[in-house]
C-alpha atoms as a PDB file:
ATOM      1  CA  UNK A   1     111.814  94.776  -1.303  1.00  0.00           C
ATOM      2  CA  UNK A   2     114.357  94.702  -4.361  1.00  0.00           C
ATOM      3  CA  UNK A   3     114.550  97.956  -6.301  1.00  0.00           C
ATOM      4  CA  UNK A   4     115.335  97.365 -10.110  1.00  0.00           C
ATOM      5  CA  UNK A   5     116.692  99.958 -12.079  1.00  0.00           C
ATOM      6  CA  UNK A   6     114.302 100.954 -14.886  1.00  0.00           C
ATOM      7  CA  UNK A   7     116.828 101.287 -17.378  1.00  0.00           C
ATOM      8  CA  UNK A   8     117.674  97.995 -17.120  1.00  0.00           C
ATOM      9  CA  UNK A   9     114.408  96.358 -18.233  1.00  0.00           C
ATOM     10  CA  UNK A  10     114.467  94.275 -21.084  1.00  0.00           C
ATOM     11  CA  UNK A  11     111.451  94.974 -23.105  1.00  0.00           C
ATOM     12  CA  UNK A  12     109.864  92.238 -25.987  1.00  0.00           C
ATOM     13  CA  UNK A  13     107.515  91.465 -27.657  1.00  0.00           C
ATOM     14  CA  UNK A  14     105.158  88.815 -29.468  1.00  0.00           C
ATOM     15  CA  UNK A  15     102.143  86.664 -29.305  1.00  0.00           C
ATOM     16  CA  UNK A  16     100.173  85.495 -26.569  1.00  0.00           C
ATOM     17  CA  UNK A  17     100.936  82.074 -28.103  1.00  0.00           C
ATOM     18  CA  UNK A  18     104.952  82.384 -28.002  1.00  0.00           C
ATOM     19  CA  UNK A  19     106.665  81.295 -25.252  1.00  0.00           C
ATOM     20  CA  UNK A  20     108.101  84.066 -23.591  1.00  0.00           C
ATOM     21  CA  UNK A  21     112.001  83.857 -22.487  1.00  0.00           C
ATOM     22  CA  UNK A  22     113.461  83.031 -19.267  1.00  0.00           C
ATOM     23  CA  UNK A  23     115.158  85.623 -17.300  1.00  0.00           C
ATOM     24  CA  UNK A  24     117.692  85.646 -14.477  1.00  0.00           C
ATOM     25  CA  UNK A  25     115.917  86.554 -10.811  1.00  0.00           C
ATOM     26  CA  UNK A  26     117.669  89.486 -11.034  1.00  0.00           C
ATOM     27  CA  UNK A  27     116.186  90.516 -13.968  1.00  0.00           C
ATOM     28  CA  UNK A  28     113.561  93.118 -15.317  1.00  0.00           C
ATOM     29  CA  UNK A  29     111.647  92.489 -18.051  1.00  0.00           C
ATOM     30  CA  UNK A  30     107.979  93.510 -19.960  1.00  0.00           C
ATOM     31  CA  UNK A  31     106.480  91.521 -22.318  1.00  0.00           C
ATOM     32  CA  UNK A  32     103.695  92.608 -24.459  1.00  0.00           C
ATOM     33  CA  UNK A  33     101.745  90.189 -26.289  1.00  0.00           C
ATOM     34  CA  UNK A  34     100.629  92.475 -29.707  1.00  0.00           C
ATOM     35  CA  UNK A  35      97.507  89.965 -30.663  1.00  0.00           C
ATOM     36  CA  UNK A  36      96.132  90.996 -26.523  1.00  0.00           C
ATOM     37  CA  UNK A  37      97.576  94.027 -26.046  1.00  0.00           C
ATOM     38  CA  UNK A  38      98.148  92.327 -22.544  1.00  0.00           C
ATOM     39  CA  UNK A  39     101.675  93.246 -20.734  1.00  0.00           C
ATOM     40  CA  UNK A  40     103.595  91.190 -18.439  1.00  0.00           C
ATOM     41  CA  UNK A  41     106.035  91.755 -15.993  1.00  0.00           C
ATOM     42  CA  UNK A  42     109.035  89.671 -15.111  1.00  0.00           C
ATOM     43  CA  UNK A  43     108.795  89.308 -10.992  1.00  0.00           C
ATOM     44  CA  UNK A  44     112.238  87.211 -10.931  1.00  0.00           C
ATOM     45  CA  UNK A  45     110.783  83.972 -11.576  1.00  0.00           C
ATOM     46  CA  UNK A  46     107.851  84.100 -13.923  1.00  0.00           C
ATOM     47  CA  UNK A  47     105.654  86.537 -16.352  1.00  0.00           C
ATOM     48  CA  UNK A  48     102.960  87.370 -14.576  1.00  0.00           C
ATOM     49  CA  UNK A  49     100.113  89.750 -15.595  1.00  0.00           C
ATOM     50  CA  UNK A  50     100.907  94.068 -15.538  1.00  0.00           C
ATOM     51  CA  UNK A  51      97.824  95.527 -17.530  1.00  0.00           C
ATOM     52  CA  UNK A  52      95.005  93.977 -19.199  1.00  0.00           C
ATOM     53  CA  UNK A  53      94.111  95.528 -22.453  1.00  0.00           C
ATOM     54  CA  UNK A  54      90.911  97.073 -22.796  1.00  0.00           C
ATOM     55  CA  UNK A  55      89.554  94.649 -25.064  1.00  0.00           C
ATOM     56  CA  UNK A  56      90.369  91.925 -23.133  1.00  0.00           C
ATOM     57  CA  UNK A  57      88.747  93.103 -20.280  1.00  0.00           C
ATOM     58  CA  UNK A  58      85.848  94.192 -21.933  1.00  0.00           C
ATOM     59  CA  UNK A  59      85.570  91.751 -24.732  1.00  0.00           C
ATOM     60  CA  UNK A  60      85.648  92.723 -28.492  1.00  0.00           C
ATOM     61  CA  UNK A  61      82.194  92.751 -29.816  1.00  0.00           C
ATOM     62  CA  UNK A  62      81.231  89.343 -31.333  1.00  0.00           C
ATOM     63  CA  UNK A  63      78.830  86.769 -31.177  1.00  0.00           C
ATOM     64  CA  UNK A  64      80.629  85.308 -28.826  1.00  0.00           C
ATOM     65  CA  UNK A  65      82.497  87.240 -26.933  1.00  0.00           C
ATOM     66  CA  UNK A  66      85.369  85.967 -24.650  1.00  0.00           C
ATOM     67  CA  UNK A  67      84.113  84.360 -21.559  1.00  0.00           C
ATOM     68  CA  UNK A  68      84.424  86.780 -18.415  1.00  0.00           C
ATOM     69  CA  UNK A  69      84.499  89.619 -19.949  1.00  0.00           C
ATOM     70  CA  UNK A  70      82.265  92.485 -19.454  1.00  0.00           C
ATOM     71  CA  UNK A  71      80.349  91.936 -23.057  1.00  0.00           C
ATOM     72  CA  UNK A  72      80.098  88.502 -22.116  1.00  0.00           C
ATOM     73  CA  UNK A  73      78.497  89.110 -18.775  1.00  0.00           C
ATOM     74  CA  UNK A  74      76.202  91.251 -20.542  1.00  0.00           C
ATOM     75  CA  UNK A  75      75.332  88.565 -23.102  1.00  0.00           C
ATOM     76  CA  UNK A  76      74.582  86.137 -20.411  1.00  0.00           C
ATOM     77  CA  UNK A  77      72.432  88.694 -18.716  1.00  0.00           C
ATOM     78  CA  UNK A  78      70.518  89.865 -22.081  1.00  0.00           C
ATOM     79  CA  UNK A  79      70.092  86.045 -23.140  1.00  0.00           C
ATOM     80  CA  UNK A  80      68.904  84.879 -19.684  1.00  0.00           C
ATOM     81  CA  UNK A  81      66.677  87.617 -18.821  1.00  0.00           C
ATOM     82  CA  UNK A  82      65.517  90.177 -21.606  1.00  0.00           C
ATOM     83  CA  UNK A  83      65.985  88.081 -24.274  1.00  0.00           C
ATOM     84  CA  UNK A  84      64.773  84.608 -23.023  1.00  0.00           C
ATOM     85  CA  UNK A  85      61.540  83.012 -23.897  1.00  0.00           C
ATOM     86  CA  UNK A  86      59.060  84.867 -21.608  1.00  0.00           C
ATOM     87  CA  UNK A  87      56.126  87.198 -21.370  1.00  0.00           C
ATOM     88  CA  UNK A  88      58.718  89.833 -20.751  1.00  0.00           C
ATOM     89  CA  UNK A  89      57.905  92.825 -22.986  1.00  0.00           C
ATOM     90  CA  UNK A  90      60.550  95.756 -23.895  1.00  0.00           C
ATOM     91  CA  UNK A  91      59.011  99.151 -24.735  1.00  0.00           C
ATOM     92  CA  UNK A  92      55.935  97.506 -25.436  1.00  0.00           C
ATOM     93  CA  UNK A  93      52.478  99.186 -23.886  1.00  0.00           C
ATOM     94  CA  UNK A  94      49.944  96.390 -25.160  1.00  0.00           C
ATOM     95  CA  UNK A  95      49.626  92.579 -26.112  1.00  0.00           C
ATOM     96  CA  UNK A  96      51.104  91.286 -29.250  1.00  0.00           C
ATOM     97  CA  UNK A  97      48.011  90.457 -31.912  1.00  0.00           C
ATOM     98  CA  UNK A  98      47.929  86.901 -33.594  1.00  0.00           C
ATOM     99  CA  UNK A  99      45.118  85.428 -35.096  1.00  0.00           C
ATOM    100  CA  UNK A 100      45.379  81.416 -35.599  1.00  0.00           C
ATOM    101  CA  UNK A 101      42.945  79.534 -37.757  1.00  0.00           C
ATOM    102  CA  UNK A 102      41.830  75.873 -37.513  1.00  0.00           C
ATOM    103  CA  UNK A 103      40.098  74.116 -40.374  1.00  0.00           C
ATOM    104  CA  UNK A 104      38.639  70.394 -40.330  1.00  0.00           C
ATOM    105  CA  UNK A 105      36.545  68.607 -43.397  1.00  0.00           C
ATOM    106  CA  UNK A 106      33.855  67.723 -41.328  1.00  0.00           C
ATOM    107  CA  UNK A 107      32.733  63.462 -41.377  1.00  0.00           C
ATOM    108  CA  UNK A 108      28.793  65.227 -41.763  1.00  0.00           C
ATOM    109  CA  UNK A 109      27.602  61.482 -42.059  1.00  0.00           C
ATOM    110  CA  UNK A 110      24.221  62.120 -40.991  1.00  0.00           C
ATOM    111  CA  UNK A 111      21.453  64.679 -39.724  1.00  0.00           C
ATOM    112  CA  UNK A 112      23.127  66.767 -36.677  1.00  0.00           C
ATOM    113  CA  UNK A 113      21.244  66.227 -33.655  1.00  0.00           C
ATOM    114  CA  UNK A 114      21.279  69.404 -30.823  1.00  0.00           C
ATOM    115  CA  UNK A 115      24.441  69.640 -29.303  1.00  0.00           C
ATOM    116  CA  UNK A 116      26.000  67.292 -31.587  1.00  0.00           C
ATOM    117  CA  UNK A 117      30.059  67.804 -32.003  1.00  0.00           C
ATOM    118  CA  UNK A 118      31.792  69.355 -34.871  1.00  0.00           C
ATOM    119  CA  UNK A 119      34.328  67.333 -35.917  1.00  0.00           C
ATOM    120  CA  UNK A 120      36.461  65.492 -38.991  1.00  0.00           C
ATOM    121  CA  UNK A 121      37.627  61.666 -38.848  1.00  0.00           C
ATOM    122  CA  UNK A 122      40.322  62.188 -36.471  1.00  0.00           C
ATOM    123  CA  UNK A 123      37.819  62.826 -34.156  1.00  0.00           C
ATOM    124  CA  UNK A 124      40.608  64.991 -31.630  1.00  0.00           C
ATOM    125  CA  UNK A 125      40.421  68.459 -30.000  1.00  0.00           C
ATOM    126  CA  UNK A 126      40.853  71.346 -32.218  1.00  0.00           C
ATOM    127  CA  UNK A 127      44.325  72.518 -31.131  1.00  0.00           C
ATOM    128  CA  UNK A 128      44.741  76.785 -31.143  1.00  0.00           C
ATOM    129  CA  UNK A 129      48.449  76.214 -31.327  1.00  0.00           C
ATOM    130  CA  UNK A 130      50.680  79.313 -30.403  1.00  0.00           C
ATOM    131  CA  UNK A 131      47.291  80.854 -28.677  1.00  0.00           C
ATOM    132  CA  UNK A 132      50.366  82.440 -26.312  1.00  0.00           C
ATOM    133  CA  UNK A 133      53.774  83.938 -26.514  1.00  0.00           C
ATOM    134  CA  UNK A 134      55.339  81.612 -24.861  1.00  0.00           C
ATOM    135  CA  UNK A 135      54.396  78.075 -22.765  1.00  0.00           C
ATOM    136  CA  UNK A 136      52.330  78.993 -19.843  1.00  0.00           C
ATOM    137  CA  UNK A 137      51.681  82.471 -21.549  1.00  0.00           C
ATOM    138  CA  UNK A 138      48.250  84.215 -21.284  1.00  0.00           C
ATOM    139  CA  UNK A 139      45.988  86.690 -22.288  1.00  0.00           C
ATOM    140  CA  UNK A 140      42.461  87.146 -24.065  1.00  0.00           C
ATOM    141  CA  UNK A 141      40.441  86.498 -26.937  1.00  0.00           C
ATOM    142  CA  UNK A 142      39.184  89.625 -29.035  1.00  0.00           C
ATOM    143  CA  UNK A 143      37.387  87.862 -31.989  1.00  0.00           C
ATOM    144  CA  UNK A 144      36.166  84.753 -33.166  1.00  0.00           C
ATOM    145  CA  UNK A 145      35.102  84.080 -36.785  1.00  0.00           C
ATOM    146  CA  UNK A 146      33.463  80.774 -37.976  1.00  0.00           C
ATOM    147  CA  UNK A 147      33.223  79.859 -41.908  1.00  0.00           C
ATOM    148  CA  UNK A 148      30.990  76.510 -42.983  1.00  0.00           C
ATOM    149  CA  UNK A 149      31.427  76.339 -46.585  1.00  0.00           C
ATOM    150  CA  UNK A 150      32.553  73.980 -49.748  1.00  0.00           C
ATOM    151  CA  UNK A 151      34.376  75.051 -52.669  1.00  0.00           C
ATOM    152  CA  UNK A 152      32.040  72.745 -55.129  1.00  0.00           C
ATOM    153  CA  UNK A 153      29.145  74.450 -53.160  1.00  0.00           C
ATOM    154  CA  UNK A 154      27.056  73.706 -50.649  1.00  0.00           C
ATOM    155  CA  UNK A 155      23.194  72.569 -50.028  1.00  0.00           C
ATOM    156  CA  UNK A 156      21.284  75.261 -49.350  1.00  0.00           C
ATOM    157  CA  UNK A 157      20.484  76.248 -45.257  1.00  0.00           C
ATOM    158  CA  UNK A 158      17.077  77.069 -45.120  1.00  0.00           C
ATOM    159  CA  UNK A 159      17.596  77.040 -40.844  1.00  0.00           C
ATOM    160  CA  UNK A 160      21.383  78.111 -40.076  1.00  0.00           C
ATOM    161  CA  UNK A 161      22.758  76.694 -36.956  1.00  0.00           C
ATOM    162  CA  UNK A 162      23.846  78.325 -34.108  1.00  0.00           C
ATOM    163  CA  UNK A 163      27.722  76.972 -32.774  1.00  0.00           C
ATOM    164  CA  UNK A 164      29.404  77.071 -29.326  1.00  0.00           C
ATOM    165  CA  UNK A 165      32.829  76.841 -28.672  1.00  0.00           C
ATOM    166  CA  UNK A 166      34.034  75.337 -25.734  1.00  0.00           C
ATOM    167  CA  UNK A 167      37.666  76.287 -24.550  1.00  0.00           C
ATOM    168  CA  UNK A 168      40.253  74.142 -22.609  1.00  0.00           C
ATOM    169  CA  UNK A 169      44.131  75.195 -21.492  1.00  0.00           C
ATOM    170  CA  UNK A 170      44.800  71.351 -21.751  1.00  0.00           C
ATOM    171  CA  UNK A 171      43.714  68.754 -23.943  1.00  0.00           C
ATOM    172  CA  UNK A 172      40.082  67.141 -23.212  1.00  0.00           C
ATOM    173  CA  UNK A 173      40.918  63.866 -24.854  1.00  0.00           C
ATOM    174  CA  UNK A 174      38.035  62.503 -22.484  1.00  0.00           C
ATOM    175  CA  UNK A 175      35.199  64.349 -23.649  1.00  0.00           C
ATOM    176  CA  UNK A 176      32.882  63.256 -26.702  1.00  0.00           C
ATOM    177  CA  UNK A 177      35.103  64.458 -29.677  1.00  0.00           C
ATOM    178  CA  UNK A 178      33.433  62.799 -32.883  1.00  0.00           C
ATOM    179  CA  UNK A 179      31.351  64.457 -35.493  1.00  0.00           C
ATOM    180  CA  UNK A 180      27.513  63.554 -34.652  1.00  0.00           C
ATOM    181  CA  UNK A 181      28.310  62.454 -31.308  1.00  0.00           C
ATOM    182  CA  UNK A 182      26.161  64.009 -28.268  1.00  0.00           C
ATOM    183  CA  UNK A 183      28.986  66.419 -26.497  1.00  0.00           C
ATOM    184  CA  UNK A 184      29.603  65.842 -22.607  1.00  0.00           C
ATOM    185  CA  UNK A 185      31.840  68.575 -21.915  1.00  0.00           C
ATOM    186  CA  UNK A 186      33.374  69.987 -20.096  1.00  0.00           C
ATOM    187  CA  UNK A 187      33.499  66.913 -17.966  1.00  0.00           C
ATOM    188  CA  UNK A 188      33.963  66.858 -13.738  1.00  0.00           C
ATOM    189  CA  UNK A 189      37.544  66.620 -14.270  1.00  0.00           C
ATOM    190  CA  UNK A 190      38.316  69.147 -16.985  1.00  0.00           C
ATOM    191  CA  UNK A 191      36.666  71.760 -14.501  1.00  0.00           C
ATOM    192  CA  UNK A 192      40.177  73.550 -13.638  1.00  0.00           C
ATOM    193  CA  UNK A 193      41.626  73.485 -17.078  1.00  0.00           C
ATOM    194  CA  UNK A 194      37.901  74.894 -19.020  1.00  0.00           C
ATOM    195  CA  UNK A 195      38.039  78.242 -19.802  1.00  0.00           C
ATOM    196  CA  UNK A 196      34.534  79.226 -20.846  1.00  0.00           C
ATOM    197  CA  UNK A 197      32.692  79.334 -24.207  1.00  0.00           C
ATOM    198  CA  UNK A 198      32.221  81.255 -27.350  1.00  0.00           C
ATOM    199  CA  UNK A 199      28.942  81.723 -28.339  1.00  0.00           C
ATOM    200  CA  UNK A 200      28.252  82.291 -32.261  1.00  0.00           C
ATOM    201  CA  UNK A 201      24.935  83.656 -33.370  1.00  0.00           C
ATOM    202  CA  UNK A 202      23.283  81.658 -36.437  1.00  0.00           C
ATOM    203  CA  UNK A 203      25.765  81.653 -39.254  1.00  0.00           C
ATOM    204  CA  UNK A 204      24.611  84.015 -42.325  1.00  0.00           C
ATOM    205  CA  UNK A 205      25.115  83.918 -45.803  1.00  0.00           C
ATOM    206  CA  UNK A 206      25.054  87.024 -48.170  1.00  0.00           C
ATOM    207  CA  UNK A 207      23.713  85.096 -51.827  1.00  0.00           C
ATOM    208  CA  UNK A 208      27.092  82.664 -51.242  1.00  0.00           C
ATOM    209  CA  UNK A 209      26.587  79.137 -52.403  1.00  0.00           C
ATOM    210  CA  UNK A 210      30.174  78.369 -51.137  1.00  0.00           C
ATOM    211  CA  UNK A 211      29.848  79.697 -47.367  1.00  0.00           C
ATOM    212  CA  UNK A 212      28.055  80.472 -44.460  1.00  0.00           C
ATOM    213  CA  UNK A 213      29.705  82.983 -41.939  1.00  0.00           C
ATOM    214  CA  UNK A 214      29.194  84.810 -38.028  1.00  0.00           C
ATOM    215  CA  UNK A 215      31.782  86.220 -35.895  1.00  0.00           C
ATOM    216  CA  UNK A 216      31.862  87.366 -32.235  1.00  0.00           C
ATOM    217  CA  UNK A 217      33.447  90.576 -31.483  1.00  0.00           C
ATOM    218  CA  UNK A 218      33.537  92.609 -28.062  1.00  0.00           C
ATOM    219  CA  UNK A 219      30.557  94.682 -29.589  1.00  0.00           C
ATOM    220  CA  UNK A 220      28.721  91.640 -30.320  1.00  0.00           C
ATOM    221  CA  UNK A 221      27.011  89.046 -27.829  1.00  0.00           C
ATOM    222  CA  UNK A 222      28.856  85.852 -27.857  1.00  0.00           C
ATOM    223  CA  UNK A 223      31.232  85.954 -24.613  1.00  0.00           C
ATOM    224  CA  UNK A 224      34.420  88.367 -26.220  1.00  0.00           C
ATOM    225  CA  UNK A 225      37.054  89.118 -24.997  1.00  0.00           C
ATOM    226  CA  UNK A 226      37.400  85.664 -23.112  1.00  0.00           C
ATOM    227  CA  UNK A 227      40.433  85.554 -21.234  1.00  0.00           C
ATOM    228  CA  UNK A 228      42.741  82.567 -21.268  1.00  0.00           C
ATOM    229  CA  UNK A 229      45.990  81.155 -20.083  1.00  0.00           C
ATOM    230  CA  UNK A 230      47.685  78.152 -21.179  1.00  0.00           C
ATOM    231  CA  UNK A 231      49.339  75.231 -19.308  1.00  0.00           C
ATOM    232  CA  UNK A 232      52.649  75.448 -17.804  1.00  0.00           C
ATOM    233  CA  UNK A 233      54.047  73.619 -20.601  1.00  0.00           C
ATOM    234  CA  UNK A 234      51.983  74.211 -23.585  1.00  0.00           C
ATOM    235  CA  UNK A 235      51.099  77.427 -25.558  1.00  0.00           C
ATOM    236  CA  UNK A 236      48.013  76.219 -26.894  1.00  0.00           C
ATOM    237  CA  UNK A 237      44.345  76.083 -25.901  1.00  0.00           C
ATOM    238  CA  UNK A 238      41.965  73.108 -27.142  1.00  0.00           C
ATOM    239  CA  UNK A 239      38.223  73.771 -28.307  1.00  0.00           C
ATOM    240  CA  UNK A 240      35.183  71.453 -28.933  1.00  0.00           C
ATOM    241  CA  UNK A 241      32.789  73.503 -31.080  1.00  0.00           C
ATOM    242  CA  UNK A 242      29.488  72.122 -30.242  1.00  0.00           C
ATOM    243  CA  UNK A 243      25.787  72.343 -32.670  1.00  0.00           C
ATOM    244  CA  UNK A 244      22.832  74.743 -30.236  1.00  0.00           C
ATOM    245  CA  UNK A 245      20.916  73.789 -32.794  1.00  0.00           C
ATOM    246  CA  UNK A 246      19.639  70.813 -35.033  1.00  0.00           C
ATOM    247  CA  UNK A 247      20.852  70.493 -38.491  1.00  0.00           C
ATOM    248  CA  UNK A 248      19.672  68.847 -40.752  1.00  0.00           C
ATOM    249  CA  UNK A 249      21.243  70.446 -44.160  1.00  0.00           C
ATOM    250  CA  UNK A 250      25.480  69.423 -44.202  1.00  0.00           C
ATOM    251  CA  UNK A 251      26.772  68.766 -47.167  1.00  0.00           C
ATOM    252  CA  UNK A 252      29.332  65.933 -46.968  1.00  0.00           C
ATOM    253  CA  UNK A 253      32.639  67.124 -46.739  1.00  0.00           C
ATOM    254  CA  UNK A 254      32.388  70.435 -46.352  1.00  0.00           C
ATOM    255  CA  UNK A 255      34.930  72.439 -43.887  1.00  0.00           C
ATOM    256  CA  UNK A 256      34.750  73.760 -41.039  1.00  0.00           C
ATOM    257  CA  UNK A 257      36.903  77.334 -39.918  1.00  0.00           C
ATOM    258  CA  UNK A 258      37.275  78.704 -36.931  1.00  0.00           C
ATOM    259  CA  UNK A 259      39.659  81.505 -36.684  1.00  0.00           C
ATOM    260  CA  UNK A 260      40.560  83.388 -32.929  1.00  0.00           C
ATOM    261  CA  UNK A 261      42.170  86.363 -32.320  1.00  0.00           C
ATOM    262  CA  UNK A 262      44.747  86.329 -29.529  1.00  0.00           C
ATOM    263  CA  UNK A 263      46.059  89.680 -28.036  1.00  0.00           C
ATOM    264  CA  UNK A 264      49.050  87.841 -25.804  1.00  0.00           C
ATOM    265  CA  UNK A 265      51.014  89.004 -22.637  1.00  0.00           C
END
């Protein structure tokens, strides 16, 4: 190998964008670029890379760092794994609490007939959107709530009704899902996607003349907690809330609420 004499090297220096100078092959030469901190050596025919810099082997810390480096590894790694949309949990012992609420004006054209369907003219599912963290997610139901009322006020309910709601982890467009109709779920082929009832007692009312209230709670009959997952693409579950009793005192256009609790994993 050629020896060069050290005191011979020609040192410079400037940015990684300048074009560095030509040298002889008998030459010795460093460059450092100052914007890097990256040297070069001359090896008789072309720069070629001495020392990385620190910070360009690590990457400076930014939101996006410079590809290759070690913070941008670790981006990749955090944004792929930790930090992707999952059921992955950091430092976290129990489910995440989120209660979603669903309100329809109900059609109430007529007299409800037993197991009649709860329902408003668009006569669809009533969709529990974000029931899980994430699509596919799962986890259970803690409490239900159920509020019939009117803000004008409401006939009086001598005989309060008793409600079921029937759950689904896809949609059961199939089923009987207009107000007054006679339900028929959960059909033969909604078997694998039903995932079980809530049961509400007879809804009560404290002197209101605006609502008429019951809840289900773990402490409470009624089917809670009621455990759930959703479909592989979806993070919602679907309900038909179906009459266990006849009833025979709506008021037209009054709402319907039905509020569950999800704790998600």
């Amino acid at each position: 190998m050629t020896v060069k004499i050290d005191g011979l090297i020609k040192y410079y220096q400037g940015l990684s964008t300048d074009t560095k100078p030509s040298l002889g092959s008998a030459d010795n030469g460093l460059f450092k670029e100052t914007n890097s901190g990256d040297e070069y050596a001359w090896n008789g025919s072309a720069w070629v890379i001495k020392n990385h810099s620190l910070s360009s082997r690590v990457g400076e810390v930014q939101s996006s760092p410079t590809a290759y480096t070690l913070l941008a590894r670790l981006k990749d790694l955090l944004t792929g794994v930790v930090l992707a949309t999952s059921e992955n949990h950091i430092g976290k012992t129990s489910g995440i609490i989120v209660p979603v609420a669903v309100t329809k004006v109900l059609v109430a054209s007529g007299d409800y007939a037993q197991y009649d369907v709860l329902n408003n003219s668009d006569a669809g599912a009533w969709v529990f959107d974000g029931a899980a963290r994430a699509n596919g997610g799962k986890g259970y139901i803690t409490k239900a709530r159920i509020i019939y009322g009117k803000a004008s006020g409401l006939t009086a309910v001598a005989s309060p009704p008793r409600v079921s709601l029937l759950l689904f982890k896809t949609n059961p467009s199939t089923s009987m899902l207009t107000d007054n109709g006679l339900n028929t779920a959960p059909l033969f082929t909604d078997w694998d996607n039903y995932l079980g009832m809530i049961d509400f007692p007879a809804w009560e009312n404290l002197n209101s003349s605006q609502s008429y209230t019951q809840k289900c709670t773990p402490s409470l009959p009624g089917g809670i907690p009621l455990s759930y997952e959703c479909a592989s693409d979806d993070d919602a579950i679907y309900g038909i809330p179906v009459l266990r009793d006849v009833f025979t005192e709506e008021t037209a256009g009054a709402s319907l609420m039905i509020k569950l609790t999800f704790e998600q994993y």
